[in-house]
Protein backbone atom coordinates (compact mmCIF):
# COMPACT_ATOMS: atom_id res chain seq x y z
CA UNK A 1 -9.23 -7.11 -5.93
CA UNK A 2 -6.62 -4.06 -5.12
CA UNK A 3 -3.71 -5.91 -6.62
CA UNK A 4 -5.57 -7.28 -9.76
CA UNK A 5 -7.33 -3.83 -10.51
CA UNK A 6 -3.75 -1.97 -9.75
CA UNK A 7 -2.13 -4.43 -11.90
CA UNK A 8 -4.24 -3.50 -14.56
CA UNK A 9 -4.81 0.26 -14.28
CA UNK A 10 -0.61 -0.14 -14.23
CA UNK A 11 -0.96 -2.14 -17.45
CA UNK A 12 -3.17 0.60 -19.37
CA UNK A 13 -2.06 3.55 -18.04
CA UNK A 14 1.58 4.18 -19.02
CA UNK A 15 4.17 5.61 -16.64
CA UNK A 16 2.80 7.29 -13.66
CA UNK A 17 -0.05 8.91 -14.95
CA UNK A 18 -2.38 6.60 -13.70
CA UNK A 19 -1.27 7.42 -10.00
CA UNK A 20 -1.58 10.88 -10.84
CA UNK A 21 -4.89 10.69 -11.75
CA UNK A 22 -6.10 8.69 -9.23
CA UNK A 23 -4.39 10.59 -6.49
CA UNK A 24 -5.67 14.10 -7.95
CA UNK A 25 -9.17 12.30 -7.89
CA UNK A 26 -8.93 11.28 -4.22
CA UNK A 27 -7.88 14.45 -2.87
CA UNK A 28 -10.79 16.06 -4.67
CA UNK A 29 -13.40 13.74 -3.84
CA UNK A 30 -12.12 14.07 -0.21
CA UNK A 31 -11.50 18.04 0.05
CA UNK A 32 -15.25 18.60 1.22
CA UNK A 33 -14.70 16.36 4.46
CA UNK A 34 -11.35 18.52 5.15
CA UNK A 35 -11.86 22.07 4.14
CA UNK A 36 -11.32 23.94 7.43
CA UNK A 37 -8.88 21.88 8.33
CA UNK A 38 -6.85 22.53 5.04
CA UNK A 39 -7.39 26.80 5.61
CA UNK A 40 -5.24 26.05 9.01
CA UNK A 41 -2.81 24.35 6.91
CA UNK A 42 -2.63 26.79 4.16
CA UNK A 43 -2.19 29.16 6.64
CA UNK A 44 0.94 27.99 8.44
CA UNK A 45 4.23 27.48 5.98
CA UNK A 46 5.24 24.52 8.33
CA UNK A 47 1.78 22.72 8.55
CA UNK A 48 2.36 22.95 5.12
CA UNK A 49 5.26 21.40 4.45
CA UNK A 50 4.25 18.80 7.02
CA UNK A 51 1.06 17.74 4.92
CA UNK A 52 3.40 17.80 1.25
CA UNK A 53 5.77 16.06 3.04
CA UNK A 54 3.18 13.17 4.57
CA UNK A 55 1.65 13.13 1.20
CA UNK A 56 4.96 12.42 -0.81
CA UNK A 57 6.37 10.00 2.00
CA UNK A 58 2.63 8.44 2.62
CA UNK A 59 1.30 7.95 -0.25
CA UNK A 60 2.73 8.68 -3.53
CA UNK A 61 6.33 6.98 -3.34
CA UNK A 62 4.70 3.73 -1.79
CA UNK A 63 1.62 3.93 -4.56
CA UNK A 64 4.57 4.44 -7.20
CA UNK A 65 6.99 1.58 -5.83
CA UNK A 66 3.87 -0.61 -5.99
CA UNK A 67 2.70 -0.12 -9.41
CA UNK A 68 6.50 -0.84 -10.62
CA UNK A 69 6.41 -3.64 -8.79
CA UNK A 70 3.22 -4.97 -10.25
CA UNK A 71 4.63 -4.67 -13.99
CA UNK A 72 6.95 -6.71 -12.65
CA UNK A 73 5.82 -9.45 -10.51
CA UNK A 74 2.83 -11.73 -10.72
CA UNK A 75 -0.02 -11.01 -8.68
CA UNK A 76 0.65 -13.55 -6.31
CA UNK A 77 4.33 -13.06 -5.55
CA UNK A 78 2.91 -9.38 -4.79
CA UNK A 79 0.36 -10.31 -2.41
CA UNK A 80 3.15 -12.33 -0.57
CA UNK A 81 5.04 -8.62 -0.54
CA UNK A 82 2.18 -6.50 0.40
CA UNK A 83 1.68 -8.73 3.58
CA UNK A 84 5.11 -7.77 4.87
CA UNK A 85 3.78 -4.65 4.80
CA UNK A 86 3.02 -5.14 9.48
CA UNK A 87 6.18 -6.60 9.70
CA UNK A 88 7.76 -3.31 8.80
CA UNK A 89 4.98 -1.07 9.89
CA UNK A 90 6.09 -2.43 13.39
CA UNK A 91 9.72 -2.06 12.77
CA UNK A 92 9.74 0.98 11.96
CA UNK A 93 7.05 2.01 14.92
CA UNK A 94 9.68 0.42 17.33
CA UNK A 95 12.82 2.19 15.35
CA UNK A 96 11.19 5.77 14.81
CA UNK A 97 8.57 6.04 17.80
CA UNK A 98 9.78 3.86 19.76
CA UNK A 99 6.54 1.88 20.27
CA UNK A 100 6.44 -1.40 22.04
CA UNK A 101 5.53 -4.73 20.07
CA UNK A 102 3.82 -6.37 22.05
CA UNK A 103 2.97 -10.34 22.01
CA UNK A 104 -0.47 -9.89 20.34
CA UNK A 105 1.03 -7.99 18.22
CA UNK A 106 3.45 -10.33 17.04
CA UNK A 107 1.36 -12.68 16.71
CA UNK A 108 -1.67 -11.12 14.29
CA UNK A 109 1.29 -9.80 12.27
CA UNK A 110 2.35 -13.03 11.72
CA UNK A 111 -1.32 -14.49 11.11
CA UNK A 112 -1.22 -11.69 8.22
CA UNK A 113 2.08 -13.24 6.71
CA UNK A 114 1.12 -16.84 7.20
CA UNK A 115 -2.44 -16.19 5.82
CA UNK A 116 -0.99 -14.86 2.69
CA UNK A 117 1.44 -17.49 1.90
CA UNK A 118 -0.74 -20.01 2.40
CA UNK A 119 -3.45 -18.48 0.17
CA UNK A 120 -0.65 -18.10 -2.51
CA UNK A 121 0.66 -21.62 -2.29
CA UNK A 122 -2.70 -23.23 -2.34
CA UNK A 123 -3.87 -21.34 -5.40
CA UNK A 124 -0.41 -22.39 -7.07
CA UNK A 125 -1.50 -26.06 -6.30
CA UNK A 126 -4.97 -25.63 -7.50
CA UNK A 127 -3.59 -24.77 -10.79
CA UNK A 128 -1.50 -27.20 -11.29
CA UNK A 129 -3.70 -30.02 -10.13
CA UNK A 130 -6.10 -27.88 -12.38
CA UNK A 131 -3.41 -28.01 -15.57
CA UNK A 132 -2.60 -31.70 -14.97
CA UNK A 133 -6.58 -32.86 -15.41
C-alpha cells in the first residue's frame, strides 16, 4: 500500500511539494510527543545541527530519491528496490559503526529480498496467465 499510495501522491502532486507537505504534517502531528525534548535541542547550536542534519540525511533525501524513482519505475520493479533496502542498512552498519552481521542476520535479510522477488515474479505470471485467458 506505501508504494501504490506514494506512487500516486507522486503522480498528483508535482515536484516535491507533496514531500513537503507530508513531512511538515508529520513533524506537526508528532511535536506534542517531543516537546521537551526539542527545548534541549533548540537550546544547544550542535544538537541542532545534529537533528537538521538527521532530518535531511534520514528522511527527506531518501523520501525524495523514492518518489523520483516511482515516476519512473513500475510499482513492482520498486518493491524489488525497496527490499535492498537491509542489504545496505547492514553494509553500511558494518562500514560506519562497525557492527557485526551476524548469521541470523544474513539470513532474514535475505528472506526480505527473496520474499520480494518472488512476490513480484508471481504477480508478473498471474497476469500474464491472466492476459492469455
Amino acid at each position: 500500500m506505501y508504494i501504490l499510495a506514494s506512487k500516486r501522491a507522486g503522480g498528483l502532486v508535482p515536484g516535491q511539494g507533496g514531500l513537503a507537505v507530508a513531512l511538515t504534517v508529520g513533524g506537526l502531528v508528532l511535536m506534542p510527543l517531543g516537546w521537551q525534548g526539542s527545548l534541549t535541542i533548540l537550546s544547544d547550536s550542535n544538537l541542532l545541527a545534529l537533528a537538521v542534519g538527521t532530518g535531511i540525511l534520514a528522511s527527506l533525501i531518501p523520501y525524495s530519491l523514492e518518489l523520483i524513482a516511482l515516476r519512473r519505475l513500475t510499482p513492482n520493479t520498486f518493491a524489488i528496490l525497496l527490499s535492498l533496502e537491509p542489504v545496505f542498512a547492514a553494509f553500511f552498519g558494518w562500514l560506519l559503526l562497525e557492527e557485526t552481521i551476524t548469521g541470523l542476520k544474513t539470513v532474514a535479510i535475505v528472506l526480505v529480498v527473496s520474499a520480494s522477488v518472488i512476490q513480484t515474479a508471481g504477480a508478473r505470471r498471474s497476469r500474464r496467465a491472466n492476459r492469455k485467458r
